[in-house]
N, C-alpha and C. Protein backbone atom coordinates (compact mmCIF):
# COMPACT_ATOMS: atom_id res chain seq x y z
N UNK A 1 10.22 -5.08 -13.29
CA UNK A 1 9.57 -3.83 -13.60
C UNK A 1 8.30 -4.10 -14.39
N UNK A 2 7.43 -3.07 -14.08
CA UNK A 2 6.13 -3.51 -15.02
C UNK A 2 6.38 -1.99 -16.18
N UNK A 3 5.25 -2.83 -17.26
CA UNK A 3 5.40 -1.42 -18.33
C UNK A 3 4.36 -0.71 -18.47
N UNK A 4 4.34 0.27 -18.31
CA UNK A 4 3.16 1.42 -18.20
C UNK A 4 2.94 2.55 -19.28
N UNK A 5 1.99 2.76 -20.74
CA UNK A 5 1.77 3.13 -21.54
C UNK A 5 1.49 4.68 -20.68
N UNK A 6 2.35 5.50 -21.06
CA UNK A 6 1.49 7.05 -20.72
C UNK A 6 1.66 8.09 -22.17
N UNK A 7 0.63 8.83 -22.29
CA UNK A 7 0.31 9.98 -22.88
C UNK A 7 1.68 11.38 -22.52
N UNK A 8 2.22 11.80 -23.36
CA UNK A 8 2.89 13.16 -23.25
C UNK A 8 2.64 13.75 -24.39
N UNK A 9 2.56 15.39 -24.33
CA UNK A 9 2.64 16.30 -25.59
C UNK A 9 4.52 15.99 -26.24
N UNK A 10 4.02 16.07 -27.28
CA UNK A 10 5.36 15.85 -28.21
C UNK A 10 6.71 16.50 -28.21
N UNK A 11 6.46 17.87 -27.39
CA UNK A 11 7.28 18.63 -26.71
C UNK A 11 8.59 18.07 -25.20
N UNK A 12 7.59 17.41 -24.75
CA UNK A 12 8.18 16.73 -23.98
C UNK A 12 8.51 15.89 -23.94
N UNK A 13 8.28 15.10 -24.98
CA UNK A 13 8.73 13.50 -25.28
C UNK A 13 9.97 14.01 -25.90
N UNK A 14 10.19 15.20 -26.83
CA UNK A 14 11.47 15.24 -27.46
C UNK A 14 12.60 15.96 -26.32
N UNK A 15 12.29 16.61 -25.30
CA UNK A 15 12.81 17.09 -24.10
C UNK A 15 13.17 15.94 -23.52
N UNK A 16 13.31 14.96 -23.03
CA UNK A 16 12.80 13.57 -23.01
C UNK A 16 14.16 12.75 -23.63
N UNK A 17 13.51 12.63 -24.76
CA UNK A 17 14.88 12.00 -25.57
C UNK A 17 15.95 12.75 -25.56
N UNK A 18 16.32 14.09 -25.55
CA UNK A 18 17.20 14.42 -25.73
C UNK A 18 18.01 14.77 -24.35
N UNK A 19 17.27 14.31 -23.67
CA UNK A 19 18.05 14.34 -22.07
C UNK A 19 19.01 12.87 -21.81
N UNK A 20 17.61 11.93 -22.57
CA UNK A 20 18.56 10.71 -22.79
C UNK A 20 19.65 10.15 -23.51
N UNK A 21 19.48 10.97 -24.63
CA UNK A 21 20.86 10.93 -25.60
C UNK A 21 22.15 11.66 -25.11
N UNK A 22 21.55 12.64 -24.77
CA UNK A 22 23.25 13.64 -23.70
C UNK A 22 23.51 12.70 -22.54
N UNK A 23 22.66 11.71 -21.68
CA UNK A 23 23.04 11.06 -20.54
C UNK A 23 23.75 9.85 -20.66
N UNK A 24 23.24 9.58 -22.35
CA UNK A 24 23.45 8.04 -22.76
C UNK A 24 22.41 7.08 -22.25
N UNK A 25 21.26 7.19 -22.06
CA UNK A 25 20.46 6.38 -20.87
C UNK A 25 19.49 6.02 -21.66
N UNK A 26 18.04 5.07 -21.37
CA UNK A 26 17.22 4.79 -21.99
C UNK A 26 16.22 6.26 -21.49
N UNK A 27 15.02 6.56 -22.41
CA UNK A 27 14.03 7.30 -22.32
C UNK A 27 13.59 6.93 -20.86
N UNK A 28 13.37 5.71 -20.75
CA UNK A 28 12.63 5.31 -19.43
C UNK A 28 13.47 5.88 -17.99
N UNK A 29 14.91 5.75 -18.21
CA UNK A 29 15.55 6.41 -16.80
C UNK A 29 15.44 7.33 -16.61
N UNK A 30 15.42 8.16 -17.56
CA UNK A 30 15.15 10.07 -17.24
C UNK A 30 13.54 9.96 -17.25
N UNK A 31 12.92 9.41 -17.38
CA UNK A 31 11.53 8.96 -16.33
C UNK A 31 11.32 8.74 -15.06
N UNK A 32 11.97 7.82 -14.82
CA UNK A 32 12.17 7.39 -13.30
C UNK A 32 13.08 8.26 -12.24
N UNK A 33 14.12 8.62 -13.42
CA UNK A 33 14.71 9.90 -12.36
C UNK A 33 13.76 11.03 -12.39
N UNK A 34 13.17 11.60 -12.79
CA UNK A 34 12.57 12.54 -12.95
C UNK A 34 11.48 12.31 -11.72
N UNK A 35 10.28 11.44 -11.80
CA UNK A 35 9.88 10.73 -10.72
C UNK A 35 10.41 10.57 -9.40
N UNK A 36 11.47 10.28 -9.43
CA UNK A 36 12.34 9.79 -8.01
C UNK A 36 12.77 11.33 -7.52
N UNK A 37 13.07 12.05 -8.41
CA UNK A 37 13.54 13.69 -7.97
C UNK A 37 12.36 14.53 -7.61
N UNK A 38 11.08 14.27 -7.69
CA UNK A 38 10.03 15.05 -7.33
C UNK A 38 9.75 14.41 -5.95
N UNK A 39 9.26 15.53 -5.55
CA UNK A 39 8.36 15.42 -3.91
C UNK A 39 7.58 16.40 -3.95
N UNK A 40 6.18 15.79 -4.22
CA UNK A 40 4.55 16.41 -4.24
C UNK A 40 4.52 16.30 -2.54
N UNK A 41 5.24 16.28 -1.62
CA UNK A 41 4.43 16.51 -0.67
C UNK A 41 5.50 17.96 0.47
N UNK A 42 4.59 18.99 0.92
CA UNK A 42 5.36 19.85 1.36
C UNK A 42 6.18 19.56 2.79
N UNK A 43 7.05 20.24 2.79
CA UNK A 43 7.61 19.50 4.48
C UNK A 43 7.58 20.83 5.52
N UNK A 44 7.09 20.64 6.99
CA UNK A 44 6.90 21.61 7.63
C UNK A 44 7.13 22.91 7.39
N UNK A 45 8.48 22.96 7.25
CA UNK A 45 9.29 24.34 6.75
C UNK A 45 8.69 25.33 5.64
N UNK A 46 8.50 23.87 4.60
CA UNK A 46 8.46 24.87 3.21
C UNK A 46 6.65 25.22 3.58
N UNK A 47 6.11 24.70 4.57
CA UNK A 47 4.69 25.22 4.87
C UNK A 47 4.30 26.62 5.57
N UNK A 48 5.66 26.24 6.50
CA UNK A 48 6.07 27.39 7.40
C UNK A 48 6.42 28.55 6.57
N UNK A 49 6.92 28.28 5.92
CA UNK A 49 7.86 29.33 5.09
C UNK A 49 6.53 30.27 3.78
N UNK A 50 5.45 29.45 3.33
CA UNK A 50 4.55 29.23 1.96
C UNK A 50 3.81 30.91 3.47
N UNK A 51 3.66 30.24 4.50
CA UNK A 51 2.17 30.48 5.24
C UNK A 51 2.73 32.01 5.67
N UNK A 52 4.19 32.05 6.07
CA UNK A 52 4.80 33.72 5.93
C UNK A 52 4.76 34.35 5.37
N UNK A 53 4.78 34.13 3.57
CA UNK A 53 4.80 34.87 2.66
C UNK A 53 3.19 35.08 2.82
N UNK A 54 2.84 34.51 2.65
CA UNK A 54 1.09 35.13 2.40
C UNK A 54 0.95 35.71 3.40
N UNK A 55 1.27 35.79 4.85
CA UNK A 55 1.06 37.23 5.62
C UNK A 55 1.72 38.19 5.35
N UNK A 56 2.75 38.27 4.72
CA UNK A 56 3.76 39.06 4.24
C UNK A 56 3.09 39.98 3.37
N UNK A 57 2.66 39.14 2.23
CA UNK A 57 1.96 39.84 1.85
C UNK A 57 0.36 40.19 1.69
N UNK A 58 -0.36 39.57 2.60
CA UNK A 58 -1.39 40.52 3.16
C UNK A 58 -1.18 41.59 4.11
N UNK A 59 -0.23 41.41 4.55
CA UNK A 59 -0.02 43.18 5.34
C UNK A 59 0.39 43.92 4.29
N UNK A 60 1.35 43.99 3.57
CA UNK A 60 1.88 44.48 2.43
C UNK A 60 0.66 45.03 1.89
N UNK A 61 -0.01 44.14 1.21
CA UNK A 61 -1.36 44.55 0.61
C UNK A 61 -1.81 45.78 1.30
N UNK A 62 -1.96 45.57 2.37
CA UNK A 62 -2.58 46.71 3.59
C UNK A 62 -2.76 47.67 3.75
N UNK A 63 -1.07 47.92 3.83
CA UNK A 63 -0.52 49.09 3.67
C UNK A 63 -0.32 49.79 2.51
N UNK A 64 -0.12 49.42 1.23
CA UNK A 64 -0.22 49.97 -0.40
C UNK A 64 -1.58 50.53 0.26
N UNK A 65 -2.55 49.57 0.08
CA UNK A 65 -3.80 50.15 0.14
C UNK A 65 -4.46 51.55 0.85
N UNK A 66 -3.69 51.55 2.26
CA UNK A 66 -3.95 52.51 2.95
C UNK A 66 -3.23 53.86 2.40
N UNK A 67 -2.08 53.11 1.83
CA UNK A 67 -1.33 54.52 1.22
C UNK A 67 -1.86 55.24 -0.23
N UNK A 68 -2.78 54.34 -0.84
CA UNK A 68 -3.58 54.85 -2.13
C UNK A 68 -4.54 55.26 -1.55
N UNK A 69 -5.22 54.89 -0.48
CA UNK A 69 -6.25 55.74 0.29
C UNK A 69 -6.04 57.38 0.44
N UNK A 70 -4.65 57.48 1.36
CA UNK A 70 -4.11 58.70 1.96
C UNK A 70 -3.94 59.65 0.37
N UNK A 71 -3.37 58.76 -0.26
CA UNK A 71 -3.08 59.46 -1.80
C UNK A 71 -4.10 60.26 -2.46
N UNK A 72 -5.36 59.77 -2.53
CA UNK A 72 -6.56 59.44 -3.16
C UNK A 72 -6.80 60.68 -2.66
N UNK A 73 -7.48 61.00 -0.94
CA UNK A 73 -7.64 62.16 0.05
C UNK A 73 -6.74 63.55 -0.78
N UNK A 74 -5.63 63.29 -0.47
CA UNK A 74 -5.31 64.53 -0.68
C UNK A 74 -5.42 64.70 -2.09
N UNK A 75 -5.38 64.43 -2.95
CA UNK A 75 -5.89 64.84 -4.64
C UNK A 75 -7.11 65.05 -4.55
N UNK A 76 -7.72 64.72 -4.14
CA UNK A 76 -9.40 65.35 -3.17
C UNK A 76 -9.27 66.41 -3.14
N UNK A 77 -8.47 66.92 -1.64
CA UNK A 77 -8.14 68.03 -1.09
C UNK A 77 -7.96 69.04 -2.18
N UNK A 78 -6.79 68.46 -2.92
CA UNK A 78 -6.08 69.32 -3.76
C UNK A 78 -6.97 69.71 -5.21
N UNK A 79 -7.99 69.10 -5.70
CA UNK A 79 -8.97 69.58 -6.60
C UNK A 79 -9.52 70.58 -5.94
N UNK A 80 -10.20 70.00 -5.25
CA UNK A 80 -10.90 71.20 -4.74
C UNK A 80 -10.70 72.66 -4.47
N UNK A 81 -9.16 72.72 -3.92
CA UNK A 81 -8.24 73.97 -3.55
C UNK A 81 -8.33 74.20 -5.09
N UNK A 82 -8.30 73.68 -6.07
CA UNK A 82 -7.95 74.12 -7.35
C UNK A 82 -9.58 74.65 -8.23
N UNK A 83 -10.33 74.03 -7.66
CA UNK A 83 -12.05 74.35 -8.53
C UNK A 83 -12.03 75.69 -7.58
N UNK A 84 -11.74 75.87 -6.36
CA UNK A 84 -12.39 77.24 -5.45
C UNK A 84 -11.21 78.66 -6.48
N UNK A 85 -9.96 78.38 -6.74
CA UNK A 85 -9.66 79.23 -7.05
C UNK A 85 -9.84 79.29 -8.83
């Protein structure tokens, strides 16, 4: 193994140790597990899945919108019926 000096806020270094003291383990394994348990890279699905929601909710969007439109109109309407009388 090689040894590699890194920077953490102090918050997490004590998050850190104290994962290692409940595991019994060195600081460095709940490093490497931590490391070994991440995957920075997305897999089809969860792309598939990311790229639905955002149409999801751009139609969504859409429709609120059109319905604060329709909303908007008739409180229009309805002032007006209310300034004539």
């Amino acid at each position: 193994m090689l040894r590699k000096p890194i920077l953490m806020p102090p918050n997490i270094i004590d998050k850190i140790a104290k994962i290692a003291n409940k595991r019994k383990v060195s600081f460095a394994e709940v490093v490497r597990d931590a490391v070994d348990a991440f995957d920075g890279d997305l897999s089809l699905q969860d792309e598939n899945l990311l790229e639905a929601l955002a149409d999801t909710m751009v139609k969504t969007t859409r429709e609120v919108i059109e319905k604060i439109d329709a909303i908007e109109k008739r409180l229009d309407e309805m002032h007006s019926m209310l300034e004539v009388k």
